[in-house]
Protein backbone atom coordinates (compact mmCIF):
# COMPACT_ATOMS: atom_id res chain seq x y z
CA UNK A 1 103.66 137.03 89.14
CA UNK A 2 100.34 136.87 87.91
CA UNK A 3 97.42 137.34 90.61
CA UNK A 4 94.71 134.79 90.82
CA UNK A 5 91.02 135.91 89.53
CA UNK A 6 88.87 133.29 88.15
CA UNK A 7 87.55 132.63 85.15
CA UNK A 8 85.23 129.83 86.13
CA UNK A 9 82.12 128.89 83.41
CA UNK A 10 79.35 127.82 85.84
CA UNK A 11 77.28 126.93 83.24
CA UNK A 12 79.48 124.00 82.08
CA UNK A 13 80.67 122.87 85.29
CA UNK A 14 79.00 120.00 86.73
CA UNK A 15 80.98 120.33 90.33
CA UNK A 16 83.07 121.85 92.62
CA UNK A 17 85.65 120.08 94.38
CA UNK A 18 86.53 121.67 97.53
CA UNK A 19 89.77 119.59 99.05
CA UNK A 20 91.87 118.54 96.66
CA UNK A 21 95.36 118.59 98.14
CA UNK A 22 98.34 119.34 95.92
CA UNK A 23 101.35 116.89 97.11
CA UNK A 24 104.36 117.73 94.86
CA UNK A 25 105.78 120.18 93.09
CA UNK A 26 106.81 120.87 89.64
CA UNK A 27 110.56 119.82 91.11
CA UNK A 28 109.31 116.64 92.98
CA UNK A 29 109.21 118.15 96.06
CA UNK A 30 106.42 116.34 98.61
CA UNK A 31 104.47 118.43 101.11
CA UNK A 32 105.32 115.72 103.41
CA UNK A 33 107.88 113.85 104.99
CA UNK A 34 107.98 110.21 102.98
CA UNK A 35 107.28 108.26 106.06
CA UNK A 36 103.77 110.26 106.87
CA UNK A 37 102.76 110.34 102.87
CA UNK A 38 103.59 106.39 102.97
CA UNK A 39 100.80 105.74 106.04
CA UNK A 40 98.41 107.65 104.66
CA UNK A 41 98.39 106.16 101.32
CA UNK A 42 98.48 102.50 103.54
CA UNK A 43 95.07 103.72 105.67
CA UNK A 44 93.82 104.82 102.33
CA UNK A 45 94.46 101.92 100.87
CA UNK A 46 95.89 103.61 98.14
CA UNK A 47 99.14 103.82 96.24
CA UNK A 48 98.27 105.83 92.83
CA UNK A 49 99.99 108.68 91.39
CA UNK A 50 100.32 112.33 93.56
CA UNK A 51 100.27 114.34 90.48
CA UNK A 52 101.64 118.04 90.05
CA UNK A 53 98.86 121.06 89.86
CA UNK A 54 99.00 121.07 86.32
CA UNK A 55 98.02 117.45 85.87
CA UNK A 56 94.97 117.94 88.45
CA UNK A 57 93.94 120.52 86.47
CA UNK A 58 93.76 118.49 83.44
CA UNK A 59 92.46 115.83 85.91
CA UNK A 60 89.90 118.19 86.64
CA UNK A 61 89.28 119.86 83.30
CA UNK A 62 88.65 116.41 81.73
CA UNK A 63 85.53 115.83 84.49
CA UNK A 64 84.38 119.22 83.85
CA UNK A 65 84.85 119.91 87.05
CA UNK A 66 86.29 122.78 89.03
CA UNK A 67 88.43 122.25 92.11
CA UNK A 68 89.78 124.21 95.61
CA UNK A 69 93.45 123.52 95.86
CA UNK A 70 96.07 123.44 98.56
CA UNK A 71 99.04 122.17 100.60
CA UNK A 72 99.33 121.98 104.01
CA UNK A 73 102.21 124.31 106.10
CA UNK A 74 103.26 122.55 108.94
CA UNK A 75 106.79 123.45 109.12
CA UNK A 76 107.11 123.72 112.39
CA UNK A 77 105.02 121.16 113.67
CA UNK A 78 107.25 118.15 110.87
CA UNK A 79 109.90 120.24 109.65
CA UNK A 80 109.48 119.82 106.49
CA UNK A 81 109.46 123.11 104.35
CA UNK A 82 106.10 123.11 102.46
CA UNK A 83 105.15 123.49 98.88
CA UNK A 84 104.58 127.59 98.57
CA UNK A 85 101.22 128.32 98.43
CA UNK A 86 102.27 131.16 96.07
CA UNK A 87 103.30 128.62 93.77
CA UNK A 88 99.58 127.16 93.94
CA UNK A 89 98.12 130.51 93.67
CA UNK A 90 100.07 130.79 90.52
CA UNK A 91 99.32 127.39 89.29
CA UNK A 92 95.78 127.76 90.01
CA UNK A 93 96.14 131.90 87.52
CA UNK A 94 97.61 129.45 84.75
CA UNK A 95 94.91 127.38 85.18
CA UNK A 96 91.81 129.77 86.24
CA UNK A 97 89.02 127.87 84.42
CA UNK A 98 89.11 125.16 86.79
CA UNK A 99 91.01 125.77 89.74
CA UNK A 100 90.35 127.58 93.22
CA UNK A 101 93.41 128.32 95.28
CA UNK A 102 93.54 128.24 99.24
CA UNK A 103 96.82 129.59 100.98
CA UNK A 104 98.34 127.67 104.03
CA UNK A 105 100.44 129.38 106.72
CA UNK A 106 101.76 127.75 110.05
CA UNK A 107 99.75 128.96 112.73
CA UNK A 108 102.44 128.47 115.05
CA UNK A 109 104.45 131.35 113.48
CA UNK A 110 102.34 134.03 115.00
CA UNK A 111 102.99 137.15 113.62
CA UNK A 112 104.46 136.16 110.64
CA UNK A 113 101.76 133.66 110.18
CA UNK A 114 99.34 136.61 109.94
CA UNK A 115 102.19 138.74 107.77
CA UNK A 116 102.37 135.68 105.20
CA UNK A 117 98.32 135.31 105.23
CA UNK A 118 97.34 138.89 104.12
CA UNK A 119 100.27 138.95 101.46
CA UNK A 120 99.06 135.79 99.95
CA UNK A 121 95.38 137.39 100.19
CA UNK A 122 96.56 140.61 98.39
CA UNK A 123 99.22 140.00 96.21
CA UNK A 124 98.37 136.29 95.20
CA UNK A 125 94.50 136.19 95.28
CA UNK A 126 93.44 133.07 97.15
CA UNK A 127 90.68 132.28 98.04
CA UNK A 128 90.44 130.61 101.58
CA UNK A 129 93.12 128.87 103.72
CA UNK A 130 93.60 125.45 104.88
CA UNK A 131 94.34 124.09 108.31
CA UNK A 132 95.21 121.07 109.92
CA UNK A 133 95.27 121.27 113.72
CA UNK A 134 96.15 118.18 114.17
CA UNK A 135 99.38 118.07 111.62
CA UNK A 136 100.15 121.78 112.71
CA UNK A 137 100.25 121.05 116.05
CA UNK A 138 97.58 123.82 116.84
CA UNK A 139 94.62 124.30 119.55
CA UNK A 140 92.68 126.35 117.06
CA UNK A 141 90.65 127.80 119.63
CA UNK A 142 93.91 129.57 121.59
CA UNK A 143 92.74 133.12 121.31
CA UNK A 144 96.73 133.32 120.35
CA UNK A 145 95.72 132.97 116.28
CA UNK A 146 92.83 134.82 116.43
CA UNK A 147 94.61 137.93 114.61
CA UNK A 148 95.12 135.07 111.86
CA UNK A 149 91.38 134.85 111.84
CA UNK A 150 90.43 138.63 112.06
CA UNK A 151 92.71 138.61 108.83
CA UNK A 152 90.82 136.19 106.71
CA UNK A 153 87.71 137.80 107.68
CA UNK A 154 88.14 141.29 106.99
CA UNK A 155 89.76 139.82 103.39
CA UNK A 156 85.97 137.75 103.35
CA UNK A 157 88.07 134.50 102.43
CA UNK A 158 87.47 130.79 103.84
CA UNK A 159 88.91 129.46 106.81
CA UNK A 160 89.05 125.14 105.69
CA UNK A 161 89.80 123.18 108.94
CA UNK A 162 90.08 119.59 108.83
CA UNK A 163 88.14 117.92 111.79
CA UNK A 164 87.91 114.56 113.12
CA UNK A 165 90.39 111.51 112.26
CA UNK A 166 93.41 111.44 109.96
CA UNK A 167 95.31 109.16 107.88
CA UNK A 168 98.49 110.87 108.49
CA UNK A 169 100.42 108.75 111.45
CA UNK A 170 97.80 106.46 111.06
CA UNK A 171 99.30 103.04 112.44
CA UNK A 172 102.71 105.02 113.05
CA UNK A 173 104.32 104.23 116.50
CA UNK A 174 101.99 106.91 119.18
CA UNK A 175 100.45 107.82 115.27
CA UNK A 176 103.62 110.17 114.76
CA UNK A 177 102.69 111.61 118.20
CA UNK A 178 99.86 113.67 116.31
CA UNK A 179 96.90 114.33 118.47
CA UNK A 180 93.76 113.91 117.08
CA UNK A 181 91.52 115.76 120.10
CA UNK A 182 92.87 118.82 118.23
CA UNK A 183 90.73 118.64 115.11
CA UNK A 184 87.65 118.27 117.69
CA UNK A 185 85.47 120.29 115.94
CA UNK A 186 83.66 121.79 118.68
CA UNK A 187 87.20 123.80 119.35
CA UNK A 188 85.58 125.53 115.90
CA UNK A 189 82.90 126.38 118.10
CA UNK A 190 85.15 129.07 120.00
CA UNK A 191 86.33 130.43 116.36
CA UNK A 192 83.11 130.60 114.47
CA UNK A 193 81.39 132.60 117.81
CA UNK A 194 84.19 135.20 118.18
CA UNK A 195 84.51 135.60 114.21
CA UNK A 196 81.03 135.74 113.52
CA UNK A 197 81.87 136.56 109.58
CA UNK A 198 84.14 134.20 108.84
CA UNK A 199 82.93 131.52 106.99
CA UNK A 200 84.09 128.31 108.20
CA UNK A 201 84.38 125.29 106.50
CA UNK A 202 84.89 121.63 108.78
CA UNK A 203 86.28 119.06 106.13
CA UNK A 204 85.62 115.32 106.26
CA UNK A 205 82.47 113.41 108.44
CA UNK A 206 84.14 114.83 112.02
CA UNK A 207 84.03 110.88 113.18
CA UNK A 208 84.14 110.34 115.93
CA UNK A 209 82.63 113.54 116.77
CA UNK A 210 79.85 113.94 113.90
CA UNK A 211 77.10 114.83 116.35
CA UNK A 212 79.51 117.55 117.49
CA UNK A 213 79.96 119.43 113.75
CA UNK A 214 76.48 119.07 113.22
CA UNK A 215 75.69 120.60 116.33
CA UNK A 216 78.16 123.77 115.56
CA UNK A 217 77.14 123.81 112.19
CA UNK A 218 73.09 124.04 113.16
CA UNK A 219 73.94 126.68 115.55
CA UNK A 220 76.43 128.73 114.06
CA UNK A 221 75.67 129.36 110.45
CA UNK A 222 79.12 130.79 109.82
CA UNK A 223 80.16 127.15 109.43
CA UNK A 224 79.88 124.68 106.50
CA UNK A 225 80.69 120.84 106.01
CA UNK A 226 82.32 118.97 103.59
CA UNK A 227 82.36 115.67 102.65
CA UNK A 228 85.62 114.89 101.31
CA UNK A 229 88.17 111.89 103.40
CA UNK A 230 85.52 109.18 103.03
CA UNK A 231 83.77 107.38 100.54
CA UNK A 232 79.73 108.24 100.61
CA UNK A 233 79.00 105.10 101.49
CA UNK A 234 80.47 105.17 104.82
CA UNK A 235 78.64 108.30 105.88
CA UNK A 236 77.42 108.88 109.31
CA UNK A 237 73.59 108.10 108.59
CA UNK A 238 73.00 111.45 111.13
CA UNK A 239 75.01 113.25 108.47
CA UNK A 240 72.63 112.23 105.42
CA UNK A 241 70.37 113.17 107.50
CA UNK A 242 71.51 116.79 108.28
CA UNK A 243 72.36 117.52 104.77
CA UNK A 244 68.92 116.49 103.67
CA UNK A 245 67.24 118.58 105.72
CA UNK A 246 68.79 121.83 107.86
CA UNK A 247 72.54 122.02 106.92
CA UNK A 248 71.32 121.42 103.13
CA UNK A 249 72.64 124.48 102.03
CA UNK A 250 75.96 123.98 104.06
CA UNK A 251 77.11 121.41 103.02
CA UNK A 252 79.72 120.94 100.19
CA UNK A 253 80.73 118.00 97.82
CA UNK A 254 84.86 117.04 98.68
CA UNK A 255 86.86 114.25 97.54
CA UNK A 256 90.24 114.54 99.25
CA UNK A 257 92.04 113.68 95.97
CA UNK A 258 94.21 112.37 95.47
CA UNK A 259 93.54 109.98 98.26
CA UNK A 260 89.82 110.03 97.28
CA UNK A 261 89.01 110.32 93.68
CA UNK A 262 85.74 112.26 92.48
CA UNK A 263 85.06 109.41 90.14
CA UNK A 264 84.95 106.73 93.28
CA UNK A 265 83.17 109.66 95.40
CA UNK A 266 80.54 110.06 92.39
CA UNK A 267 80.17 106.47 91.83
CA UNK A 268 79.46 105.74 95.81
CA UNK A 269 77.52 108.50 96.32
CA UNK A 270 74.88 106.49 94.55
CA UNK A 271 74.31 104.04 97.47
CA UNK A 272 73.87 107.03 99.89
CA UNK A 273 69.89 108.19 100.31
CA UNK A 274 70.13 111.97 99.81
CA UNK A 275 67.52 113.35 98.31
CA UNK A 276 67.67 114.82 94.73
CA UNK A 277 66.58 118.37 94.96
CA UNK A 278 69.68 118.83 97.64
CA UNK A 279 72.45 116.87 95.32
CA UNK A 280 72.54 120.15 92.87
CA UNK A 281 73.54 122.17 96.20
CA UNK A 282 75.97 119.92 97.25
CA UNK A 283 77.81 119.48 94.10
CA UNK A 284 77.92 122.88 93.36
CA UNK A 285 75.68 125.53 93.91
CA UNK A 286 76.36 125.56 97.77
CA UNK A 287 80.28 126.12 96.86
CA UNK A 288 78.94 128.85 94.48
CA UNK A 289 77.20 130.92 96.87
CA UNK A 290 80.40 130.39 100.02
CA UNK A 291 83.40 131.28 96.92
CA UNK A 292 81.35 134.17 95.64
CA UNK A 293 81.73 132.78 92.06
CA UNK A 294 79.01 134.51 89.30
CA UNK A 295 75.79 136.13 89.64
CA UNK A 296 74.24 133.23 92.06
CA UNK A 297 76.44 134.72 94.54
């Protein structure tokens, strides 16, 4: 087992990608069950390759581009037994120049939840963790997981929750029975207050709830943005405008690959009126200063 330290060049990097979900496994093994992966690649619109870590990190390589990888553990919520994030971790030690890995543990196994979390944090090196309170089946503001949290922030790692809607159950009968009020993301409200140093990420344009993120994010400056799940074009014009002004260093260039490529994110972004001085930021300086990566840090 090899423990995860980067060796990142910043200086030839053009971008990091922070959600860029790893799907399969070296053995063909999905993350999720086939019906969920099938609709969201049909509300994506998409029905491309879900390539293994190694091939995003060529993927990635190739764009000179750096990238935050990840599964998602919802075992008990689907019951379907994850890809290990110590697998990832050790992908992303193989392939250190370019990747950034992010555990996942399911919430709903309390104490062992918090168990798995600091020995992927110690013995495996990532970097943040990734949550999905709507696919885990969690109320992230239940004071129940806030040992989870205290354990992430005394470690200084991320905390990456997606907010707003999903593609997974999308068009499903009762969408799977997934509840979407769950990835609210003024619930990160309750989190980001009572873990006042733990940095907090909320993936994706929260729609419907945008006003809502920005509102968190503008108050509590423990919490970040990305803008990964939707093509630039389609952004909330109240979120251009945040990110161009207030939130502008908090806020943090995603694609959601491989539903979302960064060549189709790059390419819309172009329509989208934020200014230049805050692009550098977005792409990757912002990402920079949150991973603790080099000097800029």
């Amino acid at each position: 087992m090899t423990r995860y330290e980067a060796a990142i060049d910043l200086d030839t990097i053009t971008a990091i990608d922070m959600h860029v979900h790893i799907e399969i496994d070296a053995h063909g093994h999905s993350s999720l069950p086939d019906d969920l992966s099938e609709a969201a690649s049909k509300y994506f619109a998409t029905d491309g390759p879900r390539p293994d870590l190694d091939s995003v990190a060529n993927y990635y390589r190739e764009r000179r581009m750096a990238a935050v990888v990840f599964t998602i553990d919802a075992t008990t919520s689907l019951g379907q037994e994850p890809i290990p994030s110590e697998d990832i971790a050790e992908g992303a030690a193989r392939n250190n120049d370019v990747l950034i890995p992010f555990g996942s543990v399911d919430p709903l196994r309390g104490a062992d939840a918090v168990t798995h979390a600091r020995r992927l944090i110690e013995d495996h090196g990532v970097r943040g963790f990734k949550f999905h309170p709507t696919v885990q089946n969690f109320d992230p503001s239940d004071a129940v997981h806030f040992p989870l949290y205290e354990v992430l922030q005394q470690a200084g790692v991320v905390a990456l929750f997606h907010t707003g809607q999903t593609g997974i159950g999308a068009g499903m009968p009762g969408g799977r029975g997934l509840r979407l009020g769950l990835s609210n993301p003024m619930l990160l409200d309750v989190v980001a207050a009572e873990h006042p140093e733990l940095q907090i990420i909320m993936a994706h344009p929260s729609v419907p709830w945008q006003d809502e993120a920005i509102s968190v994010a503008t108050h509590k400056h423990n919490t970040w943005i990305d803008l990964s799940g939707w093509s630039p074009k389609y952004f909330p014009a109240e979120l251009v405008r945040a990110a161009n002004s207030m939130l502008k260093r908090r806020v943090l260039f995603g694609s959601d690959f491989p539903m979302i490529t960064p060549d189709r994110w790059l390419r819309d972004v172009e329509q989208v009126a934020f200014k230049p001085e805050v692009l550098p930021g977005i792409m990757k300086d912002n990402a920079v200063r949150l991973l603790g990566l080099g000097a800029a840090a």
